[in-house]
C-alpha atoms as a PDB file:
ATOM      1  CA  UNK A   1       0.000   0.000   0.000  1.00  0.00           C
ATOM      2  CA  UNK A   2       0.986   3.321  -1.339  1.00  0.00           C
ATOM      3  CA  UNK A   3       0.943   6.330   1.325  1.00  0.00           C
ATOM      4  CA  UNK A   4       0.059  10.150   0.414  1.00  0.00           C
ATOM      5  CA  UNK A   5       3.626  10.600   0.590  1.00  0.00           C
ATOM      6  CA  UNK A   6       4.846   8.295  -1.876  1.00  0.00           C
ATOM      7  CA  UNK A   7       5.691   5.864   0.757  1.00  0.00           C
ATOM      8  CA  UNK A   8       4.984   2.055   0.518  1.00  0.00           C
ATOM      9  CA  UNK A   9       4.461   0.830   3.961  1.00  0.00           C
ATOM     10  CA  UNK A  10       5.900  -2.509   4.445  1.00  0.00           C
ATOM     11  CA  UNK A  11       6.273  -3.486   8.651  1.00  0.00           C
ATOM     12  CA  UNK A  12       9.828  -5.328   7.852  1.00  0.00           C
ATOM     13  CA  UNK A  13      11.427  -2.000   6.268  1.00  0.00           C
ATOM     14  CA  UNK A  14      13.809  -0.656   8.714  1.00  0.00           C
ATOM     15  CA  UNK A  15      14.657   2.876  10.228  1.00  0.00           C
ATOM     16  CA  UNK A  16      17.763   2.686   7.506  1.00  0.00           C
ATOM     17  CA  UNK A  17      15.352   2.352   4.769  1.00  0.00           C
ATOM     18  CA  UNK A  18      12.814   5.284   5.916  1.00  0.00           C
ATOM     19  CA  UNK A  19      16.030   7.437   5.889  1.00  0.00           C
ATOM     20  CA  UNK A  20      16.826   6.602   2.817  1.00  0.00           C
ATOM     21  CA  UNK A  21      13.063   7.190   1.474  1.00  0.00           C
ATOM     22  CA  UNK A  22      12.919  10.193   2.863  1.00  0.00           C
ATOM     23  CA  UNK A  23      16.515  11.514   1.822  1.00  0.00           C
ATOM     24  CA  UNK A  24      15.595  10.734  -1.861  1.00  0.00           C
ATOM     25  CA  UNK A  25      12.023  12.474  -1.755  1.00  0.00           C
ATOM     26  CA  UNK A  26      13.556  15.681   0.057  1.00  0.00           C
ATOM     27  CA  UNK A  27      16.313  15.894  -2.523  1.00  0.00           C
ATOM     28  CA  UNK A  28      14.048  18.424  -4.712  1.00  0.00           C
ATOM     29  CA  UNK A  29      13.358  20.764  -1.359  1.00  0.00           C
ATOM     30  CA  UNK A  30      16.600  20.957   0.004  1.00  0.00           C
ATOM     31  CA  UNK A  31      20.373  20.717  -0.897  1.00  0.00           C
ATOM     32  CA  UNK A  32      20.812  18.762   2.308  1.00  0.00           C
ATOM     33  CA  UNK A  33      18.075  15.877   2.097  1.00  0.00           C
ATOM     34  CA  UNK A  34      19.906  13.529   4.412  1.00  0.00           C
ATOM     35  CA  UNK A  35      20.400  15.831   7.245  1.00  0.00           C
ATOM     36  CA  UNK A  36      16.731  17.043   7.045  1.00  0.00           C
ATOM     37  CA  UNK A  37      15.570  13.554   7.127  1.00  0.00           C
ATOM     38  CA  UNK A  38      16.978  12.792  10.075  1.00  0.00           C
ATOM     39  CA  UNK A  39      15.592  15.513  11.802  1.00  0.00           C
ATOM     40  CA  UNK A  40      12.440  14.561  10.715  1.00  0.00           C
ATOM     41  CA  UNK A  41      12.925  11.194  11.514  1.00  0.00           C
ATOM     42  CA  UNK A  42      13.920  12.287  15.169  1.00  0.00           C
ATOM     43  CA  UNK A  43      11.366  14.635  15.249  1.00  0.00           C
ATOM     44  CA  UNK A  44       8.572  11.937  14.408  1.00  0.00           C
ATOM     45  CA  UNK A  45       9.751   9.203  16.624  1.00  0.00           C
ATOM     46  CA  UNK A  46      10.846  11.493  19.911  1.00  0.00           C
ATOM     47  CA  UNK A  47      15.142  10.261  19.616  1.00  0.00           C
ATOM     48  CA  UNK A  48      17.886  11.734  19.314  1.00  0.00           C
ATOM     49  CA  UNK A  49      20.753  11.495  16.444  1.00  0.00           C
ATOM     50  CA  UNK A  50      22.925   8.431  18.387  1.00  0.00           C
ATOM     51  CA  UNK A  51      19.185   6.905  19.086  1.00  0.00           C
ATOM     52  CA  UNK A  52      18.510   6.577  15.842  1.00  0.00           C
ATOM     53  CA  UNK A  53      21.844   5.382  14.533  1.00  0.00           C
ATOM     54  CA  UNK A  54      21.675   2.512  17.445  1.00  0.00           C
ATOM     55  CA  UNK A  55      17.981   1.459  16.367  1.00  0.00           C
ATOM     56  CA  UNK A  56      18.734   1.729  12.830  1.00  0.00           C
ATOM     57  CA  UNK A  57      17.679  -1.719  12.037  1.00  0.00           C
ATOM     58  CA  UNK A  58      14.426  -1.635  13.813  1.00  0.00           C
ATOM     59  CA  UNK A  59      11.459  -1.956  12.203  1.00  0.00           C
ATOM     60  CA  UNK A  60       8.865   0.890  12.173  1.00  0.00           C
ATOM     61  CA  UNK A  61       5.303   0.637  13.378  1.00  0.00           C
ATOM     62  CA  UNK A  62       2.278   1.720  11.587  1.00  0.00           C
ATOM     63  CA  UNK A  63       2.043   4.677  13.995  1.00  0.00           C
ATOM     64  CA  UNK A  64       5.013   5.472  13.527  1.00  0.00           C
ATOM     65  CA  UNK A  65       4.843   5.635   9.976  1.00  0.00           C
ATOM     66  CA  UNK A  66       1.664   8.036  10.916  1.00  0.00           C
ATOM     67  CA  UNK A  67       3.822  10.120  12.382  1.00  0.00           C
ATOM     68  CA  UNK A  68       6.533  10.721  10.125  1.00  0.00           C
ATOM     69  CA  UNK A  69       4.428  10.599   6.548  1.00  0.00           C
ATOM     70  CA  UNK A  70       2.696  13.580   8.291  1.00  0.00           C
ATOM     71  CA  UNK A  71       6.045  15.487   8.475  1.00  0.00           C
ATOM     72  CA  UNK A  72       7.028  14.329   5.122  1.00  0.00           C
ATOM     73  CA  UNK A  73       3.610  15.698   3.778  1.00  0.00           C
ATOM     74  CA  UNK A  74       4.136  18.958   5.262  1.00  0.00           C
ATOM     75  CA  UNK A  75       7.454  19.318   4.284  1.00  0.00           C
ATOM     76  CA  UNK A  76       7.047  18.282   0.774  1.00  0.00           C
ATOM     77  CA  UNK A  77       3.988  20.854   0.961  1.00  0.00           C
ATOM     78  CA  UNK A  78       6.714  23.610   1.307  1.00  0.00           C
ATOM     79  CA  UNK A  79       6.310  23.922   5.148  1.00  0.00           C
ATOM     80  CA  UNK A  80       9.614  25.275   6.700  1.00  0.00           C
ATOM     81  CA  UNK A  81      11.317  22.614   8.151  1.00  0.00           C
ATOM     82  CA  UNK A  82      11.532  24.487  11.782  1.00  0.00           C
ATOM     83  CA  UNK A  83       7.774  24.494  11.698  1.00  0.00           C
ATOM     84  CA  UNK A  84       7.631  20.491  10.825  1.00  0.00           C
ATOM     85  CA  UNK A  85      10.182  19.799  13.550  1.00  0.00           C
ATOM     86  CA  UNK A  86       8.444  22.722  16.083  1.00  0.00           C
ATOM     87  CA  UNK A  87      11.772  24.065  17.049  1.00  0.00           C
ATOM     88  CA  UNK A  88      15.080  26.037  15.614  1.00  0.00           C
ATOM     89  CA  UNK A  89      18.126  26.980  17.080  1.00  0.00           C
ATOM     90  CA  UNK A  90      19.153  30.265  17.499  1.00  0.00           C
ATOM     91  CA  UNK A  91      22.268  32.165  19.253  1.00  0.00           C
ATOM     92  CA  UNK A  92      22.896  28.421  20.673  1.00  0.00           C
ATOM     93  CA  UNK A  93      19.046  27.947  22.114  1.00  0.00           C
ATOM     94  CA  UNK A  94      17.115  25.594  21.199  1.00  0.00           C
ATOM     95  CA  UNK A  95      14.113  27.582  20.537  1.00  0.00           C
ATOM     96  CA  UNK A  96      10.118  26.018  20.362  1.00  0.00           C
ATOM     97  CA  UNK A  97       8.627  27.809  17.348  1.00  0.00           C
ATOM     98  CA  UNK A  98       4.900  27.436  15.651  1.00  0.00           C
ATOM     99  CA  UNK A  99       3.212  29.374  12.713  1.00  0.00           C
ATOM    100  CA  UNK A 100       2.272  32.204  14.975  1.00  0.00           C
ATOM    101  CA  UNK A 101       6.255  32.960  15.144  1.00  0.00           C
ATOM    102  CA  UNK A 102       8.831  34.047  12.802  1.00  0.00           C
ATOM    103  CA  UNK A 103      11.283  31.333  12.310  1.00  0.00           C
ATOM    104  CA  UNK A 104      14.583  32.848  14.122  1.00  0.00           C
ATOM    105  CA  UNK A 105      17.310  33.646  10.929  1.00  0.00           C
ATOM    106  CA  UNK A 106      21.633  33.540  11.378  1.00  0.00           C
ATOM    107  CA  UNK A 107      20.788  37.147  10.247  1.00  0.00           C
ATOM    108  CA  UNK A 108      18.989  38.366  13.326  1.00  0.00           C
ATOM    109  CA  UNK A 109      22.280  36.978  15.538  1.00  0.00           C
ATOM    110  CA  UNK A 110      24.220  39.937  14.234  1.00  0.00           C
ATOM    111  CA  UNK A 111      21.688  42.612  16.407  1.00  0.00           C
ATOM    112  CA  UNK A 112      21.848  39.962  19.874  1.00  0.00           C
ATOM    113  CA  UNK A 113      25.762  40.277  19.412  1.00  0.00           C
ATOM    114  CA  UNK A 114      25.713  44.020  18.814  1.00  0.00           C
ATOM    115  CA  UNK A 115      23.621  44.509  21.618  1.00  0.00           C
ATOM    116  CA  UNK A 116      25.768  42.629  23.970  1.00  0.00           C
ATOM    117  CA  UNK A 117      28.900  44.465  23.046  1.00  0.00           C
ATOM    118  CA  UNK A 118      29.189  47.281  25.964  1.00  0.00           C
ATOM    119  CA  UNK A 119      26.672  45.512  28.385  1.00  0.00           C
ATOM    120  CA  UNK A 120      28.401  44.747  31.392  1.00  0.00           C
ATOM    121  CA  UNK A 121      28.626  41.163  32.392  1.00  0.00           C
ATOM    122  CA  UNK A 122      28.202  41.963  36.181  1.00  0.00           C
ATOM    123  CA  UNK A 123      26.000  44.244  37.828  1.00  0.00           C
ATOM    124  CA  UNK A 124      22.177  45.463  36.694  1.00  0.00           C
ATOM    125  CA  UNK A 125      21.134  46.540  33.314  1.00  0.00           C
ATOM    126  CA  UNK A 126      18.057  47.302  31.584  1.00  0.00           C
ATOM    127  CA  UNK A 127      16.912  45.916  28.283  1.00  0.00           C
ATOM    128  CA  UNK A 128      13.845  46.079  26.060  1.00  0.00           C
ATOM    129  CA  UNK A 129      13.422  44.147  22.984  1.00  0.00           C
ATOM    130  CA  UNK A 130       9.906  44.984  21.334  1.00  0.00           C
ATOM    131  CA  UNK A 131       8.020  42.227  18.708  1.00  0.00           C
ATOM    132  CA  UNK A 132       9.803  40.058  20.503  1.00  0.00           C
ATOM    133  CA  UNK A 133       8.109  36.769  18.488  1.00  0.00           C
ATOM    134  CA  UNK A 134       9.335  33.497  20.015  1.00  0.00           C
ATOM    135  CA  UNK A 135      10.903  35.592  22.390  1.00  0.00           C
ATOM    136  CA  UNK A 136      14.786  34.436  20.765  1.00  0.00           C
ATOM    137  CA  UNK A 137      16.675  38.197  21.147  1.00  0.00           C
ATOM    138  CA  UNK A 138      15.403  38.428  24.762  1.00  0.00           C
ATOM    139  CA  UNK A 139      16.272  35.285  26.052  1.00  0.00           C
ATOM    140  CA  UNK A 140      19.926  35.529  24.514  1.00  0.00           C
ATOM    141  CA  UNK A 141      20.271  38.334  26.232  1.00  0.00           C
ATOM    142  CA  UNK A 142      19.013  37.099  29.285  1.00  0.00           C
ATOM    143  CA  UNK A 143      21.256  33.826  28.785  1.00  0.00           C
ATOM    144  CA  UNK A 144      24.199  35.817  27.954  1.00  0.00           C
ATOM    145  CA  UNK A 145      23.537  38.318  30.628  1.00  0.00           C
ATOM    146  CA  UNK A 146      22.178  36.629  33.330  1.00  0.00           C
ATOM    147  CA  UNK A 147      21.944  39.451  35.740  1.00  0.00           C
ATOM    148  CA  UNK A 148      20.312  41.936  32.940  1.00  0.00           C
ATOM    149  CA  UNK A 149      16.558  42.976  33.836  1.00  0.00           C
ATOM    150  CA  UNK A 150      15.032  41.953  30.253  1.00  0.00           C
ATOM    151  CA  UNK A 151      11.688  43.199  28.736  1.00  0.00           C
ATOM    152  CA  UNK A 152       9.696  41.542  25.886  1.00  0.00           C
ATOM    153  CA  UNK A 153       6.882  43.413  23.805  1.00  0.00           C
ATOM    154  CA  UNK A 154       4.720  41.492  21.924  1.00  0.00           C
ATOM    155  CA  UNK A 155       1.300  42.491  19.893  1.00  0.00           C
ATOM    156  CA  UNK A 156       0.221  38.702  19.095  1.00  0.00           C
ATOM    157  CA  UNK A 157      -1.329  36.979  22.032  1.00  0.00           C
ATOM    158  CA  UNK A 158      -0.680  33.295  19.701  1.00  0.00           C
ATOM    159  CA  UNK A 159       3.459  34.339  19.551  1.00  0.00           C
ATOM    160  CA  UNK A 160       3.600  35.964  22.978  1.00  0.00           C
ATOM    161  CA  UNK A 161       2.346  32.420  24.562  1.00  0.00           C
ATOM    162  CA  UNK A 162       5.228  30.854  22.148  1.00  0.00           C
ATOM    163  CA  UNK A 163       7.604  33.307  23.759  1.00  0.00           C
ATOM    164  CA  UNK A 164       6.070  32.637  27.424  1.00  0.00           C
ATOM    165  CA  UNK A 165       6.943  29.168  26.942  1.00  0.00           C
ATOM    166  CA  UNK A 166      10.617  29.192  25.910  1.00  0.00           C
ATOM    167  CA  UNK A 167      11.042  31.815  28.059  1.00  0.00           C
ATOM    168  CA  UNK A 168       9.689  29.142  30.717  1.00  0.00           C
ATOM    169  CA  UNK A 169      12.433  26.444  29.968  1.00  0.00           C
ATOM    170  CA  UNK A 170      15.458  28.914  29.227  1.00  0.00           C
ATOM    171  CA  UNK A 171      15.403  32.204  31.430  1.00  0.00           C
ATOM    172  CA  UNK A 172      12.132  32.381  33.904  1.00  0.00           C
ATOM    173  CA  UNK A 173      13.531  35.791  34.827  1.00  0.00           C
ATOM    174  CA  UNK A 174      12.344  37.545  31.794  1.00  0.00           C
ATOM    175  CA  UNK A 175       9.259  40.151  31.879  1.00  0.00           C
ATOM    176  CA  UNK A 176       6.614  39.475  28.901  1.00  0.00           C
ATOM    177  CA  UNK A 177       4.042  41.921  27.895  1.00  0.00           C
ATOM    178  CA  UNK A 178       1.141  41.920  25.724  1.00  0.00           C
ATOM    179  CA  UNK A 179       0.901  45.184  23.616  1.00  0.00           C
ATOM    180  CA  UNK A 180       1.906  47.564  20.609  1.00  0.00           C
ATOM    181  CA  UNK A 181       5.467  48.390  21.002  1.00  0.00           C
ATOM    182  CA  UNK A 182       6.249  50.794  24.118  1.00  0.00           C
ATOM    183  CA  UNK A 183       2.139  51.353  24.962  1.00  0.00           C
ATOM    184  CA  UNK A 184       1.963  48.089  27.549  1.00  0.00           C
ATOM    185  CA  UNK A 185       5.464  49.486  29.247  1.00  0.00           C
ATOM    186  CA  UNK A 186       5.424  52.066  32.727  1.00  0.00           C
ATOM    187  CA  UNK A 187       6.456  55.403  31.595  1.00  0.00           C
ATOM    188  CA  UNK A 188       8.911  55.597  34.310  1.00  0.00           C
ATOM    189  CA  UNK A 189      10.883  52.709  32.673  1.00  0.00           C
ATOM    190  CA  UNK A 190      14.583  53.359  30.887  1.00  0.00           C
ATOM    191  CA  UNK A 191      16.525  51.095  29.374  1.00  0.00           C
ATOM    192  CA  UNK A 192      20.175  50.902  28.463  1.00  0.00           C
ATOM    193  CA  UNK A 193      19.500  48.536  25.266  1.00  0.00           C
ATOM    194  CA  UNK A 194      16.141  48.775  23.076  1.00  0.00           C
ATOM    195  CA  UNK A 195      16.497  45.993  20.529  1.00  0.00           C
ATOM    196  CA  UNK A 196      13.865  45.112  17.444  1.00  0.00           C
ATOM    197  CA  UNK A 197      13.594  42.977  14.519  1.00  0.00           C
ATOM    198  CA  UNK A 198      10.554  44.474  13.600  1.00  0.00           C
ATOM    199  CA  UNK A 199       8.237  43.840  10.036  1.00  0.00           C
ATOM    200  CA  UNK A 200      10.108  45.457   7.744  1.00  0.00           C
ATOM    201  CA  UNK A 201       9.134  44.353   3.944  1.00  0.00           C
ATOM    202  CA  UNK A 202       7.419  46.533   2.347  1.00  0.00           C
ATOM    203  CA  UNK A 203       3.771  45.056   0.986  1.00  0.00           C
ATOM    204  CA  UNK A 204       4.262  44.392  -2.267  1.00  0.00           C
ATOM    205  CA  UNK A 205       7.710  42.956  -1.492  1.00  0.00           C
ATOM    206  CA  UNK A 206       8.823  39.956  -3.880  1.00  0.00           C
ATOM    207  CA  UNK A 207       9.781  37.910  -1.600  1.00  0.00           C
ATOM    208  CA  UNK A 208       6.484  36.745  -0.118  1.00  0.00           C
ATOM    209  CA  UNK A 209       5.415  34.490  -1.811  1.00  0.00           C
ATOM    210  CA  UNK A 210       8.397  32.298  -0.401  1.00  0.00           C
ATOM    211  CA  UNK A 211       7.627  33.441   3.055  1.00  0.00           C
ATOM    212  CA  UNK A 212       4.212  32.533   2.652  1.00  0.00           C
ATOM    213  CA  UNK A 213       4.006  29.862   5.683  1.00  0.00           C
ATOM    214  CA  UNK A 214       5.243  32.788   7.995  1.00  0.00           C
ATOM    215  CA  UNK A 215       3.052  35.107   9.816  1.00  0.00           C
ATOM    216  CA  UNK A 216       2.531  38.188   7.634  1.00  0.00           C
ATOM    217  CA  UNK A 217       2.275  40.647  10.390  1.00  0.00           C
ATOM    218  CA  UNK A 218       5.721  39.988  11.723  1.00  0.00           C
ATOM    219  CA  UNK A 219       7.179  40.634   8.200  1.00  0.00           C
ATOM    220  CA  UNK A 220       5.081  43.261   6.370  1.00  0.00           C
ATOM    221  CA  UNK A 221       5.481  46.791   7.970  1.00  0.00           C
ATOM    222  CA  UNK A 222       3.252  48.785   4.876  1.00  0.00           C
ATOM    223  CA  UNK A 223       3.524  50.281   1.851  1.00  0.00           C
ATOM    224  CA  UNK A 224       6.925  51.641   2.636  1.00  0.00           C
ATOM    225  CA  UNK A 225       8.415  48.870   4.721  1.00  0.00           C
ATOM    226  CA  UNK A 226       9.496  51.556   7.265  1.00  0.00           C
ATOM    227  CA  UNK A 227       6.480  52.060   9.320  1.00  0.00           C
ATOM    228  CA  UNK A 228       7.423  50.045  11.748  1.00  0.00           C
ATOM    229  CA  UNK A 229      10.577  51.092  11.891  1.00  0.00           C
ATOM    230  CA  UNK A 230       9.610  54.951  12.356  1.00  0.00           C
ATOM    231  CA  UNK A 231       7.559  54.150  15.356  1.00  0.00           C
ATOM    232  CA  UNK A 232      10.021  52.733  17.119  1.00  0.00           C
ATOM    233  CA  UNK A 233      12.469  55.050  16.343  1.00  0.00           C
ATOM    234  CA  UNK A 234      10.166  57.670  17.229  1.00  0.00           C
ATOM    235  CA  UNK A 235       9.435  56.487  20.671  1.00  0.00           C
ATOM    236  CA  UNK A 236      12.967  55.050  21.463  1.00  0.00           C
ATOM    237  CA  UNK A 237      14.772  58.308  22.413  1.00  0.00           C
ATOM    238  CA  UNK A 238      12.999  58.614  25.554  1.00  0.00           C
ATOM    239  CA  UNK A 239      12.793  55.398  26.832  1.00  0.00           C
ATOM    240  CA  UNK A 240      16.545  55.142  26.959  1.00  0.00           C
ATOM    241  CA  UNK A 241      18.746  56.037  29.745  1.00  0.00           C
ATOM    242  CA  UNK A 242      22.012  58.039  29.292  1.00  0.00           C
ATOM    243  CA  UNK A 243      24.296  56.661  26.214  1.00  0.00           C
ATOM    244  CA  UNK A 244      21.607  53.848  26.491  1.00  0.00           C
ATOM    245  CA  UNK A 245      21.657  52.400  22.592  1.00  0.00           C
ATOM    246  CA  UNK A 246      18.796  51.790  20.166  1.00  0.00           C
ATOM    247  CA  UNK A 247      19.518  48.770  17.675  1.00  0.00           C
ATOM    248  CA  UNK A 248      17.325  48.097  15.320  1.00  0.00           C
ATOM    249  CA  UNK A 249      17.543  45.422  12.611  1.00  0.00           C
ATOM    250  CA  UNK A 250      16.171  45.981   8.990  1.00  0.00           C
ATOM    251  CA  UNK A 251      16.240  45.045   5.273  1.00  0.00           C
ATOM    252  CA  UNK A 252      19.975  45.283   3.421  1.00  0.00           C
ATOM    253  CA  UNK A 253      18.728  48.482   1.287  1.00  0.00           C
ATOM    254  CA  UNK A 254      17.223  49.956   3.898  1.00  0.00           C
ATOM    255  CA  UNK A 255      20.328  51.301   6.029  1.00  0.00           C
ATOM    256  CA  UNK A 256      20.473  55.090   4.619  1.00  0.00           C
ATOM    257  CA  UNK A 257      16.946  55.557   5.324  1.00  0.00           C
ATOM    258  CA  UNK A 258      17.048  53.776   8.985  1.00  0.00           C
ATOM    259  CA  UNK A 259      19.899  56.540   9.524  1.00  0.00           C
ATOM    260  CA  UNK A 260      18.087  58.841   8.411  1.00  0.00           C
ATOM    261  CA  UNK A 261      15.504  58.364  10.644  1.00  0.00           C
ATOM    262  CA  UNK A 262      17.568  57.907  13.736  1.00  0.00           C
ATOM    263  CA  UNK A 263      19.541  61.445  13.225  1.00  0.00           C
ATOM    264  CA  UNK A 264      16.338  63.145  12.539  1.00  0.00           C
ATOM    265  CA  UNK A 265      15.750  62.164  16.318  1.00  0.00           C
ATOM    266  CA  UNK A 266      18.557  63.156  18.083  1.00  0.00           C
ATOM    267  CA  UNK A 267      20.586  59.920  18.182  1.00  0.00           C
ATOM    268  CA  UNK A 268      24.364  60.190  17.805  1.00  0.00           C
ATOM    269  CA  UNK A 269      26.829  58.050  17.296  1.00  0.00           C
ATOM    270  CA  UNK A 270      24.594  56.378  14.405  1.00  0.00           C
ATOM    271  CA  UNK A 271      25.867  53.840  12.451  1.00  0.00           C
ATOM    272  CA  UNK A 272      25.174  50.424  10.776  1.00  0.00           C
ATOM    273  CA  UNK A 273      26.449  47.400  10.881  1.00  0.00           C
ATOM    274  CA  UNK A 274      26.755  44.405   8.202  1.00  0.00           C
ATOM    275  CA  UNK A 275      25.958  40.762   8.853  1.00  0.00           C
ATOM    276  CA  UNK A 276      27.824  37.804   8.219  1.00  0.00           C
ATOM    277  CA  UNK A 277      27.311  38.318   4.708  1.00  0.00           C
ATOM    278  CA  UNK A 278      28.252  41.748   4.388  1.00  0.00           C
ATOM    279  CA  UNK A 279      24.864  43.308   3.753  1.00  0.00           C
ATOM    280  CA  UNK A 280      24.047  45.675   5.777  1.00  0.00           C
ATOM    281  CA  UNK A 281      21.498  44.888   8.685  1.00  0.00           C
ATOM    282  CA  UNK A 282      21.687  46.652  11.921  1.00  0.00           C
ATOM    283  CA  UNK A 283      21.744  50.250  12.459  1.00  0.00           C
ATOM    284  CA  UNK A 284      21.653  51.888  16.213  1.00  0.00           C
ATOM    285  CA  UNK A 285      22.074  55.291  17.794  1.00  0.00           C
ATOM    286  CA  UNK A 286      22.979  56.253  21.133  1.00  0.00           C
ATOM    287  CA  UNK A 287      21.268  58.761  23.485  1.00  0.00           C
ATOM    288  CA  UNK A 288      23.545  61.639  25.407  1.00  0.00           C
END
């Protein structure tokens, strides 16, 4: 019998050969179809990477074949593969994520690092980081500075509770809040670090289609693809404490304009920064 996955279930086919069936179908998704079928294979069956090289003569159940021609379906369906397996890692977390969240990106690493720089190690500090998604740049932070006071904005009550529980597992100490950027904060609040990786595509941005599994609210700011960014920037200032720093990330053509905006309110020492593949991706400005 032929599965809706193009899998023929037969109860004396091994774990070896479902690898192999699944390496050869992901071959047109993917330029590395046996590493992503392992995941999915681990993902499916609950083991880990030396788990399923010990049982890799085992036969598979029919559940378990339920379980991992569902994955396969999705992922042939062009599901990202973080949403098949329900978690990514990022900044050396392993992070839970779900279609209400962005999946976390190499690219965004570039603003947690930037942030860091300058944040002592010891003592207290203060930092916000607004649309926080599955709460990944706060709880870096909070990882890497463990004795930071961290704040994490978030609009979407189905992301914030995605964020609430990684934040759970990796740093209980962080502060989550439901709202639209600074409104759910006290005004008496300042921060020495405001970080955002806010929606920033503009709407009729080519790339959507591709990005069509991910929530379009966390990656379409408007018609401009700055409106997000000008909010933030416009509220920022005053949130900060003294040479407190503003670091926002944003699209690679979008740096002149982000400085722009920044200088316009009183920000100095603006500047942007380039990611690991030398397009340019975080800009910040410092308040004195």
């Amino acid at each position: 019998m032929t599965s809706d996955s193009g899998v023929t279930h037969d109860p004396s086919r091994s774990l070896r050969d479902w690898q192999y069936d699944l390496r050869e179908q992901l071959r047109v998704l993917t330029d590395q179809p046996e590493q992503e079928a392992r995941w999915l294979l681990a993902a499916a069956l609950g083991l880990d990477g030396a788990a399923l090289l010990r049982n890799a003569l085992l036969p598979i159940s029919s559940e378990e074949e339920t379980r991992i021609t569902a994955l396969l379906t999705q992922r042939r369906a062009g599901v990202p593969l973080a949403y098949c397996l329900g978690e990514w890692s990022f900044y050396g977390l392993d992070l839970c994520v779900a279609p209400a969240v962005l999946i976390p990106r190499p690219d965004t690493e570039t603003l947690v690092t930037l942030a860091l720089e300058g944040l002592a190690e010891e003592g207290a500090s203060r930092v916000l980081d607004l649309g926080t998604g599955s709460g990944a740049i706060a709880l870096a932070i909070a990882q890497a500075r463990p004795q930071a006071e961290v704040w994490a904005v978030e609009r979407s009550p189905a992301a914030l509770q995605v964020a609430r529980a990684n934040g759970a597992l990796l740093a209980p100490q962080v502060h989550w809040l439901e709202g639209d950027w600074y409104a759910p904060l006290d005004s008496a609040l300042r921060f020495d670090r405001i970080v955002a990786n806010p929606p920033y595509l503009a709407d009729s941005d080519p790339h959507l289609p591709d990005l069509r599994h991910e929530p379009w609210d966390a990656l379409v700011a408007g018609p401009s693809g700055l409106e997000c960014l000008e909010r933030i920037i416009a509220g920022g200032y005053e949130r900060l404490s003294l040479l407190g720093m503003l670091l926002l990330e944003h699209g690679p053509d979008q740096g002149k304009a982000v400085r722009g905006l920044l200088n316009n309110v009183g920000f100095s020492a603006v500047q942007t920064r380039c990611d690991l593949a030398g397009r340019e991706r975080v800009s910040s400005g410092t308040r004195i």
